[in-house]
N, C-alpha and C. Protein backbone atom coordinates (compact mmCIF):
# COMPACT_ATOMS: atom_id res chain seq x y z
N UNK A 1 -5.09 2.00 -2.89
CA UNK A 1 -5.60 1.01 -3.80
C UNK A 1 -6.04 1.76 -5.06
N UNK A 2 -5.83 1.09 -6.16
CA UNK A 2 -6.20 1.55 -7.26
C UNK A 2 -6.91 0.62 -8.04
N UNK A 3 -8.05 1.15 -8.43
CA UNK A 3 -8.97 0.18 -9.48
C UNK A 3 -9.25 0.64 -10.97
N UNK A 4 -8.85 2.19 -11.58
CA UNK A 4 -9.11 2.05 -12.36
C UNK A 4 -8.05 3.30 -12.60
N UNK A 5 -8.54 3.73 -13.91
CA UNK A 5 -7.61 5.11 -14.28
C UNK A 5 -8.85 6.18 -13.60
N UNK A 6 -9.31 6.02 -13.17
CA UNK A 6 -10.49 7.16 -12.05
C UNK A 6 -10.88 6.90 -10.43
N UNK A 7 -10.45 5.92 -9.99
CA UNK A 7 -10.61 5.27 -9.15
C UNK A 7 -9.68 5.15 -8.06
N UNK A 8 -9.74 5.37 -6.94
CA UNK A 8 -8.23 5.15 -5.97
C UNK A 8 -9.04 5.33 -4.90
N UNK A 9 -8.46 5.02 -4.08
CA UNK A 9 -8.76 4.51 -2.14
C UNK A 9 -8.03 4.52 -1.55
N UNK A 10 -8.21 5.36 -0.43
CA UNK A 10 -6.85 5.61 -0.09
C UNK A 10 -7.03 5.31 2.02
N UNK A 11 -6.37 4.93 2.83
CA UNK A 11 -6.76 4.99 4.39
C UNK A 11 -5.77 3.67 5.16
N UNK A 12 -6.10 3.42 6.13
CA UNK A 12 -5.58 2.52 6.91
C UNK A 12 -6.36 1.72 7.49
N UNK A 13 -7.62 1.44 7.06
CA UNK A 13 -7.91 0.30 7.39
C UNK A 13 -8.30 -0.79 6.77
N UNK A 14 -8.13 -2.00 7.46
CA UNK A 14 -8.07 -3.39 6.73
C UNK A 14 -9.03 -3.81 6.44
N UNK A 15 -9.98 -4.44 5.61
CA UNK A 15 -11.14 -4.96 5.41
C UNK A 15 -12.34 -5.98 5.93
N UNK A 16 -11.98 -5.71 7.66
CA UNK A 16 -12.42 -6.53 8.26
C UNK A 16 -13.08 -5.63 9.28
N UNK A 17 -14.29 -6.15 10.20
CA UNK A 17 -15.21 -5.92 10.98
C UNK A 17 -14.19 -4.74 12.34
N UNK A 18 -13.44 -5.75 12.84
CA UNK A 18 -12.61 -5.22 13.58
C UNK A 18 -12.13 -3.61 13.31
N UNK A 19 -11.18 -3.19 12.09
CA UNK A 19 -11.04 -1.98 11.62
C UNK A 19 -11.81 -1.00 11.28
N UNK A 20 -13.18 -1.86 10.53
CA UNK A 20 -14.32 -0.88 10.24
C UNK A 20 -15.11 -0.22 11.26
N UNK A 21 -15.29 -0.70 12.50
CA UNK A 21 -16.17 -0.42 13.63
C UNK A 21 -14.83 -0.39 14.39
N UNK A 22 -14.77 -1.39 15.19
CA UNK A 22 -13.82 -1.26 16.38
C UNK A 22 -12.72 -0.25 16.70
N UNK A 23 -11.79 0.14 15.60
CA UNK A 23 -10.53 0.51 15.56
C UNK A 23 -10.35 2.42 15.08
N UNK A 24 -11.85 2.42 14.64
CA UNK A 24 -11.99 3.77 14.44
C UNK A 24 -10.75 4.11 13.29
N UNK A 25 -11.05 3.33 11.81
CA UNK A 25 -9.96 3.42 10.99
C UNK A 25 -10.95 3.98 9.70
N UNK A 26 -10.60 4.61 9.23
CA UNK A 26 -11.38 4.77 8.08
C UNK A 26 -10.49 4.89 6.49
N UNK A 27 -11.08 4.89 5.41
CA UNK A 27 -10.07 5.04 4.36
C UNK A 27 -11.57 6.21 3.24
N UNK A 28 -10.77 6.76 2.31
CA UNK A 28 -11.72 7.34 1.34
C UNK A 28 -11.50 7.08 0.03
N UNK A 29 -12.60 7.10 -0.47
CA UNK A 29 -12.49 6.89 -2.00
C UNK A 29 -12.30 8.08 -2.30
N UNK A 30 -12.01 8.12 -4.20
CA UNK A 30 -11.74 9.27 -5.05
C UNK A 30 -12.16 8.51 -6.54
N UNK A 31 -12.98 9.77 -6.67
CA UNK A 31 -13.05 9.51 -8.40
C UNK A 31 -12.75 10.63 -9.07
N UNK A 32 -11.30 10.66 -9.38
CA UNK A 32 -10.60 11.52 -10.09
C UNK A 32 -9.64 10.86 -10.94
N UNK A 33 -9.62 11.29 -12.47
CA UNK A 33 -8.34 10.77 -13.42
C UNK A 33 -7.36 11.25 -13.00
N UNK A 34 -7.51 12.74 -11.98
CA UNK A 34 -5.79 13.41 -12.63
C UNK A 34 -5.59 13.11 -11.00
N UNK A 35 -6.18 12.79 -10.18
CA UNK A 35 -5.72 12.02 -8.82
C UNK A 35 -5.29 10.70 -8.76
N UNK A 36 -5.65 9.93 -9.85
CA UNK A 36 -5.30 8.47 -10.17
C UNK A 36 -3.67 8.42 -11.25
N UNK A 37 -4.07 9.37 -12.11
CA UNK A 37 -2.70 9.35 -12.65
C UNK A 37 -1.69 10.17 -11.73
N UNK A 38 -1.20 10.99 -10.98
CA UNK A 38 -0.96 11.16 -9.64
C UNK A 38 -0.12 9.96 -8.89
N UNK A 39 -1.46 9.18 -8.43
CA UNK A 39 -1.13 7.80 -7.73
C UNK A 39 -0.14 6.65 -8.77
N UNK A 40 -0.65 6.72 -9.55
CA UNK A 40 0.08 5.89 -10.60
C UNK A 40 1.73 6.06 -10.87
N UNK A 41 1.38 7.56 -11.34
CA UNK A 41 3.16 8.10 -11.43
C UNK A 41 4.08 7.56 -10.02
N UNK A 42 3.24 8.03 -9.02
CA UNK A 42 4.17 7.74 -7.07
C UNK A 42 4.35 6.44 -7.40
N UNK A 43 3.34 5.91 -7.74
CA UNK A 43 3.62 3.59 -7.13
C UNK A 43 4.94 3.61 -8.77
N UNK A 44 4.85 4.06 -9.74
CA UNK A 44 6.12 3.62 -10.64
C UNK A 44 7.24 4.24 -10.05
N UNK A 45 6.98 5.58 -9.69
CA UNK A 45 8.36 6.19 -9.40
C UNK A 45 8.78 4.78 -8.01
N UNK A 46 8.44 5.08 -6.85
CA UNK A 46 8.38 3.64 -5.87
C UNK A 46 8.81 2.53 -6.49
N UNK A 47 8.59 1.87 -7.54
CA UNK A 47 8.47 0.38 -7.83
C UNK A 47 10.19 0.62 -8.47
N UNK A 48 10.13 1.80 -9.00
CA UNK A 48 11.61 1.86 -9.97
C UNK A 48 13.02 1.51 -8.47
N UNK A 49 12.46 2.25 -7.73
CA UNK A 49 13.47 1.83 -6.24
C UNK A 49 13.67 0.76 -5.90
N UNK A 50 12.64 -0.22 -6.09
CA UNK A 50 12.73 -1.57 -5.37
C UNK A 50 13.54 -2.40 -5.86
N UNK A 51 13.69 -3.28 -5.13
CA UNK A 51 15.21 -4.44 -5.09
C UNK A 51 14.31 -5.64 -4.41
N UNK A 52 14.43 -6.51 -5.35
CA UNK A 52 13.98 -7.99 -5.02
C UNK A 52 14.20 -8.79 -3.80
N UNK A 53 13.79 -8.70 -2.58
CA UNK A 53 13.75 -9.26 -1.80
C UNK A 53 14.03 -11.48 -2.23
N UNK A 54 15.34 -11.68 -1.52
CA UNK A 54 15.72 -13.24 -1.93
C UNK A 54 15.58 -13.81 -0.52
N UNK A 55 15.70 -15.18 -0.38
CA UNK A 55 15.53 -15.72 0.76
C UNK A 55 17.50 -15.91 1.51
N UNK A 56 17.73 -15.60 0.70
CA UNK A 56 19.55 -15.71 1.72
C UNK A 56 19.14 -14.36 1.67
N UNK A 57 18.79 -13.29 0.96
CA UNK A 57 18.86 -12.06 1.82
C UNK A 57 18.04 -11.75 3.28
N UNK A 58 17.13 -12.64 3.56
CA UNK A 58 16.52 -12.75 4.84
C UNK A 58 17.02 -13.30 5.98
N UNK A 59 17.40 -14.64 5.19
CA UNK A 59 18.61 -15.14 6.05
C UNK A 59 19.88 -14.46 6.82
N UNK A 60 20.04 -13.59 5.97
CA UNK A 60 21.41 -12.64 6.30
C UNK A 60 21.00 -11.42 7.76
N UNK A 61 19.63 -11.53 7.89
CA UNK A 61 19.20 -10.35 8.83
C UNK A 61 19.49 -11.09 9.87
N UNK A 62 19.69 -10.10 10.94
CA UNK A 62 19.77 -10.29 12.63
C UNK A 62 18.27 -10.67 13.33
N UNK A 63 18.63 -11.60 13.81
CA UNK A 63 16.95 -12.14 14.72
C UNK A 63 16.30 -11.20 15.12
N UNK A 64 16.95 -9.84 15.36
CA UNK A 64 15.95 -9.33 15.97
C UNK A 64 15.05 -8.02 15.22
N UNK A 65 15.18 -8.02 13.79
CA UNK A 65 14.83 -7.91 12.89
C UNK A 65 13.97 -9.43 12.17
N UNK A 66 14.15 -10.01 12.20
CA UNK A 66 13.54 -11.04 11.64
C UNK A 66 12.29 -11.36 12.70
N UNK A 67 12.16 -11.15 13.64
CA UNK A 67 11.43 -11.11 14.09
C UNK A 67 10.70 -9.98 14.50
C-alpha cells in the first residue's frame, strides 16, 4: 500500500480482527521517499504488463479455473 511519496505498507494481512490477532499476519510500515519511489517505479513497471481483463475473456476460461 502506498499513501504518500514517504509512506508505504507493506505485509499480508487483511484489515480485519481475524488477521490481526487470530492468523498471526502482520504487515510493516515505512517512512522512506527513496523506498516509496522504489515501490512506485515496481507498481508502473507491473501496470505497463497488464492487459485488461473483459468478460468474454472470462467466459473463455475452463470451469475449473473459473472456479
Amino acid at each position: 500500500m502506498m499513501g504518500d511519496e514517504c509512506w508505504t505498507m507493506t505485509g499480508s494481512a487483511d484489515w480485519d480482527a481475524r488477521s490481526l490477532r487470530l492468523n498471526f499476519e502482520f504487515n510493516v510500515e515505512y517512512y522512506s521517499q527513496e523506498l516509496a519511489q522504489t515501490c512506485l517505479e515496481y507498481i508502473e513497471r507491473k501496470l505497463e504488463q497488464t492487459q485488461p481483463v473483459t468478460l468474454k475473456h472470462l467466459e473463455r476460461r475452463p470451469l475449473p479455473i473459473k472456479i
